[in-house]
PDB file of N, CA and C in Angstrom:
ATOM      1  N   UNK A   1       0.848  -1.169   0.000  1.00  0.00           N
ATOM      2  CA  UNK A   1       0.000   0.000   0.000  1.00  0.00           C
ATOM      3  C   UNK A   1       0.901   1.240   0.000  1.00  0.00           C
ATOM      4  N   UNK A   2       0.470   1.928  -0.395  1.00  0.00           N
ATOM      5  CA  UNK A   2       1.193   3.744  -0.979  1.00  0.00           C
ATOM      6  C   UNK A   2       1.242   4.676   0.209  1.00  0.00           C
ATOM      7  N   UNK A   3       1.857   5.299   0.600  1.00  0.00           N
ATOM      8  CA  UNK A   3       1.516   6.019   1.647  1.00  0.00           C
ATOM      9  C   UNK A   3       0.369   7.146   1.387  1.00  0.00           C
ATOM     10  N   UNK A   4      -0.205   7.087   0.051  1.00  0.00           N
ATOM     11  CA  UNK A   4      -1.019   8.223  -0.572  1.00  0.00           C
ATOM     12  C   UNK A   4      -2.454   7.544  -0.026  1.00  0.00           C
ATOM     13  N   UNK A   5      -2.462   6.198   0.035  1.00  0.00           N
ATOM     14  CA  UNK A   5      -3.237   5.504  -0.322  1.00  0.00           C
ATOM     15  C   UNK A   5      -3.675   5.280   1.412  1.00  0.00           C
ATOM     16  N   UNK A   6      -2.357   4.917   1.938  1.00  0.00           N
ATOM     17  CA  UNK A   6      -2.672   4.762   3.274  1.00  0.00           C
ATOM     18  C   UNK A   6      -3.382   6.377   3.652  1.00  0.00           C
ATOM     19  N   UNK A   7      -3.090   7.511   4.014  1.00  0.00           N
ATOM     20  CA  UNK A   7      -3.266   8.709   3.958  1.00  0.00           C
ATOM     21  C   UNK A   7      -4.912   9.112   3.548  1.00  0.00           C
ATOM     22  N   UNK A   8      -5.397   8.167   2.377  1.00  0.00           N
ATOM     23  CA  UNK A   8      -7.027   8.587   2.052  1.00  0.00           C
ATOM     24  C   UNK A   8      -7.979   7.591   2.989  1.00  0.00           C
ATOM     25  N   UNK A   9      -6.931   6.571   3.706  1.00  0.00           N
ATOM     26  CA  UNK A   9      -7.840   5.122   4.411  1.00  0.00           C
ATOM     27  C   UNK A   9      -8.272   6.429   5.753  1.00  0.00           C
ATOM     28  N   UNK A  10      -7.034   6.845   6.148  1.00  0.00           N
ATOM     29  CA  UNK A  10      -7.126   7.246   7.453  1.00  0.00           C
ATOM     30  C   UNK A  10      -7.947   8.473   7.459  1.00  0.00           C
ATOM     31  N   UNK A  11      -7.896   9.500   6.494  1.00  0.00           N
ATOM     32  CA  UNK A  11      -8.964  10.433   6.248  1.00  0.00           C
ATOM     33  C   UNK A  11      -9.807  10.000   5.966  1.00  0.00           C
ATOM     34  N   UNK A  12     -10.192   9.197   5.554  1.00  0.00           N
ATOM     35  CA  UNK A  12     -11.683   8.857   5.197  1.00  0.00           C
ATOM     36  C   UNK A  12     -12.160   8.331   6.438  1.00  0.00           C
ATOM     37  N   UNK A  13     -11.570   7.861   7.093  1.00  0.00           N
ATOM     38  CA  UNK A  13     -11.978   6.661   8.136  1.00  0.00           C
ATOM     39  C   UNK A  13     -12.098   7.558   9.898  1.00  0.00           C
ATOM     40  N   UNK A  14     -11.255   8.509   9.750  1.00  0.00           N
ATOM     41  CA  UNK A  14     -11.530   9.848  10.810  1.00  0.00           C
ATOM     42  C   UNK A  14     -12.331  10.573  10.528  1.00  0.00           C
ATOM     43  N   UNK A  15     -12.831  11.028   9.237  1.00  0.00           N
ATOM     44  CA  UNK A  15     -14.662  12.324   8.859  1.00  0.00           C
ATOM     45  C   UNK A  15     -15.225  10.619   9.458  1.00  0.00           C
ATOM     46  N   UNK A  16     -15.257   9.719   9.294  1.00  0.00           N
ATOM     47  CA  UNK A  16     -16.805   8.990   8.987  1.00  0.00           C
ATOM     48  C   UNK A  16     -16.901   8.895  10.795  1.00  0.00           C
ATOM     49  N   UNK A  17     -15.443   8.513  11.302  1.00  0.00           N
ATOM     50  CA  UNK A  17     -16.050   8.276  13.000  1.00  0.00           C
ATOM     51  C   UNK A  17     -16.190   9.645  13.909  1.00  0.00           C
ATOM     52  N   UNK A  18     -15.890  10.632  13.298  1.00  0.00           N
ATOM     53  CA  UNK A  18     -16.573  12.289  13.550  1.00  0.00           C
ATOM     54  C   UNK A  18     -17.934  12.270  13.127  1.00  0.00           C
ATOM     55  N   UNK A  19     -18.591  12.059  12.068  1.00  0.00           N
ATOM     56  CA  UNK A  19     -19.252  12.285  11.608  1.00  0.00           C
ATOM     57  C   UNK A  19     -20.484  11.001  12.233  1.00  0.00           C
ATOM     58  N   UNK A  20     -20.142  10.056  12.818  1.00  0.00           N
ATOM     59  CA  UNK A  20     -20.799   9.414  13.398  1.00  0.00           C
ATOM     60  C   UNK A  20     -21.129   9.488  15.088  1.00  0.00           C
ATOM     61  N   UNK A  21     -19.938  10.150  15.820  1.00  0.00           N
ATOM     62  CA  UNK A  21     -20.357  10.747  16.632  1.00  0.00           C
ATOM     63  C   UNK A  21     -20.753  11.967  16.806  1.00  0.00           C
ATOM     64  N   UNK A  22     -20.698  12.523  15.763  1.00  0.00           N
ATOM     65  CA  UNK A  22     -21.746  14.210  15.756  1.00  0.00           C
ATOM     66  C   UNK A  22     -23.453  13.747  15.746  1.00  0.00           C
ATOM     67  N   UNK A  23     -23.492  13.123  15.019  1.00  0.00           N
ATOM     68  CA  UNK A  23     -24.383  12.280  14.575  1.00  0.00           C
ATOM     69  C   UNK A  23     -25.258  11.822  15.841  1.00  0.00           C
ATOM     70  N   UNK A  24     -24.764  10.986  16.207  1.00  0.00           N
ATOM     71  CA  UNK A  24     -25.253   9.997  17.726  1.00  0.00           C
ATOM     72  C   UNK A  24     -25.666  11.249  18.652  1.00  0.00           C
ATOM     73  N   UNK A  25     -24.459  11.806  18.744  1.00  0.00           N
ATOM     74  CA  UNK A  25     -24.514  13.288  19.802  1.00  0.00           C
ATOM     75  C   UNK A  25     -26.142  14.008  19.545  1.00  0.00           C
ATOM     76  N   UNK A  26     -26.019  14.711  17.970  1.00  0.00           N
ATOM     77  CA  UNK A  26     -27.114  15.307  17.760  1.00  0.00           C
ATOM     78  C   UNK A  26     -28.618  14.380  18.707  1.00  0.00           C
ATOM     79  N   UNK A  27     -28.925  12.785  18.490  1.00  0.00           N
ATOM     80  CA  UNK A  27     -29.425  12.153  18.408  1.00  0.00           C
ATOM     81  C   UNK A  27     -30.108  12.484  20.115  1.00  0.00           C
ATOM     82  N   UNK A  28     -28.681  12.090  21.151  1.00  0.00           N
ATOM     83  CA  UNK A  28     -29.377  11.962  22.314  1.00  0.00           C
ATOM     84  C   UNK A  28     -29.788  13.522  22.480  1.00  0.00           C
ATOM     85  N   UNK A  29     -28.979  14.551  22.062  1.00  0.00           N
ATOM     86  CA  UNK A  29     -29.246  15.802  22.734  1.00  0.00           C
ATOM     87  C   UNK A  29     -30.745  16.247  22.394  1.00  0.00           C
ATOM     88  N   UNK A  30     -31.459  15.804  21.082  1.00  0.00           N
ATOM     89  CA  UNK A  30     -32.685  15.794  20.744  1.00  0.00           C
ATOM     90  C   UNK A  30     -33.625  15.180  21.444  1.00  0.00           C
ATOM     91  N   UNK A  31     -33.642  14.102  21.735  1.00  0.00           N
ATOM     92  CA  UNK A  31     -34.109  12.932  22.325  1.00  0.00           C
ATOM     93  C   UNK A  31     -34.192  13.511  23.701  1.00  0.00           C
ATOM     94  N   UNK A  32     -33.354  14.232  24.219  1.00  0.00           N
ATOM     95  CA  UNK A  32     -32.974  14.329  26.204  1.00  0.00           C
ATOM     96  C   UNK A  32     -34.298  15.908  26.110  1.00  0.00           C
ATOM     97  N   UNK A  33     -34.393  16.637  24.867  1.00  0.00           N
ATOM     98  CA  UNK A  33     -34.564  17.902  24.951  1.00  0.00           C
ATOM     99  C   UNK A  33     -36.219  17.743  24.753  1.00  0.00           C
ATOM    100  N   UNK A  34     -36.413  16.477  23.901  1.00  0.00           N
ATOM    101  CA  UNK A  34     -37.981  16.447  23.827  1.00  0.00           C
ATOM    102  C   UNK A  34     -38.563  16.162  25.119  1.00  0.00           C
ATOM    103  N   UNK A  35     -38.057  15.139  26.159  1.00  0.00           N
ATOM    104  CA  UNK A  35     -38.213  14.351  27.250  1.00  0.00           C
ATOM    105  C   UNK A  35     -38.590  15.603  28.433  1.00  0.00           C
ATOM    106  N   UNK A  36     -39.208  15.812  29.038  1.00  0.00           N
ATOM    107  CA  UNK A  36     -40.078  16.882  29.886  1.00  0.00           C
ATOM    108  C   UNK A  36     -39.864  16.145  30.947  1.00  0.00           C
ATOM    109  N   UNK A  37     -39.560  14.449  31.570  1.00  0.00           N
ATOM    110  CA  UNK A  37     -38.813  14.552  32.554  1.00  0.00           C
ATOM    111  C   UNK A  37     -37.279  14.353  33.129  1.00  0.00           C
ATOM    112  N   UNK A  38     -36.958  15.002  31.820  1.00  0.00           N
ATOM    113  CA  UNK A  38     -35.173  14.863  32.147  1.00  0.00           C
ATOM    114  C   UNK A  38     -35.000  16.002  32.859  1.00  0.00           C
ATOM    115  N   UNK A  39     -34.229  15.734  34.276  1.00  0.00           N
ATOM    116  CA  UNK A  39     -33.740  16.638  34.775  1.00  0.00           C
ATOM    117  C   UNK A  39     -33.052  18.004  34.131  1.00  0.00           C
ATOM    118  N   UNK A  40     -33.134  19.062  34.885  1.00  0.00           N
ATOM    119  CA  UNK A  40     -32.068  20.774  33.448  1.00  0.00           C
ATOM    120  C   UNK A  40     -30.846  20.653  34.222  1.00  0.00           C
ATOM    121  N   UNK A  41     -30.541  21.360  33.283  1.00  0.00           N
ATOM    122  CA  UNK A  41     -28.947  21.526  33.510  1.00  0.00           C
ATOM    123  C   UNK A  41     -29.234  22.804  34.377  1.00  0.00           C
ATOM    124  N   UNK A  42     -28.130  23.184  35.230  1.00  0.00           N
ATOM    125  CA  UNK A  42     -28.042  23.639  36.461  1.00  0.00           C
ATOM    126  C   UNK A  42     -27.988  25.279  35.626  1.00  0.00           C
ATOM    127  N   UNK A  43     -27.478  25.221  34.473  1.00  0.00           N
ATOM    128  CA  UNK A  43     -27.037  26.182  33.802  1.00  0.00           C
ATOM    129  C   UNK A  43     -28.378  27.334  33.104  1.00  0.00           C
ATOM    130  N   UNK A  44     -29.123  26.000  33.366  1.00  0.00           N
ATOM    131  CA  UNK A  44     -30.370  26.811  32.855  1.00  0.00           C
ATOM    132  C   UNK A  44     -31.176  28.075  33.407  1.00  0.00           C
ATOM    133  N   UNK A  45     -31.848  28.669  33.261  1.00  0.00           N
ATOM    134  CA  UNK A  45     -32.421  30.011  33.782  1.00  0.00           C
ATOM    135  C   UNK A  45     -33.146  29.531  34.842  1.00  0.00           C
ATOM    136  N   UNK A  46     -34.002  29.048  34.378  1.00  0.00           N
ATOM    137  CA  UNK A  46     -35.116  28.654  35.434  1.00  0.00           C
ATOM    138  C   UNK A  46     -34.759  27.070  36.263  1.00  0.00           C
ATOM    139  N   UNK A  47     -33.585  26.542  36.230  1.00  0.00           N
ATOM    140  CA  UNK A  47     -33.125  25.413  37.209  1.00  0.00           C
ATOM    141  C   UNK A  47     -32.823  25.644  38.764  1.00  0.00           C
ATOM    142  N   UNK A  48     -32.654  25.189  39.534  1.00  0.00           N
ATOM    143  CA  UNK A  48     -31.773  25.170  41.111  1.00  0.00           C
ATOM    144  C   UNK A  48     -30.658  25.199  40.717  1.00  0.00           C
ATOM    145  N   UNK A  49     -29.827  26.577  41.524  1.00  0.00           N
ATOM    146  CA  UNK A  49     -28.745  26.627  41.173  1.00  0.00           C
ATOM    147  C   UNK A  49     -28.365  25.693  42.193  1.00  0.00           C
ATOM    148  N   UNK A  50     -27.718  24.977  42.767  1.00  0.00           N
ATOM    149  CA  UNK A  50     -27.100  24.145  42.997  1.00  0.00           C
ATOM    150  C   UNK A  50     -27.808  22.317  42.632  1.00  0.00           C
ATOM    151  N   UNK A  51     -27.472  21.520  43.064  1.00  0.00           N
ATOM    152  CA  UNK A  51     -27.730  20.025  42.408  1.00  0.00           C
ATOM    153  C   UNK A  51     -28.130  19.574  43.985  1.00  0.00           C
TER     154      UNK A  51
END
């Protein structure tokens, strides 16, 4: 194998496992945001500031 060749395995193969955890990420953060009883983040306006 070419080092050109090796070079397009590994770029290709780093976007797809970025791109699969952006992916997943998007997934739960949607999923957690529809859910009305997931606890807020502390950060939020209207949360308890402390935990």
């Amino acid at each position: 194998m070419e080092i050109t060749q090796l070079i397009v395995v590994l770029f290709l193969g780093t976007i797809s496992a970025v791109l699969i955890f952006a992916l997943v990420s998007k997934w739960r953060v949607e999923k957690r945001m529809a859910d009305d009883s997931a606890p807020k983040s502390t950060l939020a306006a209207d949360a308890p500031s402390t935990r």
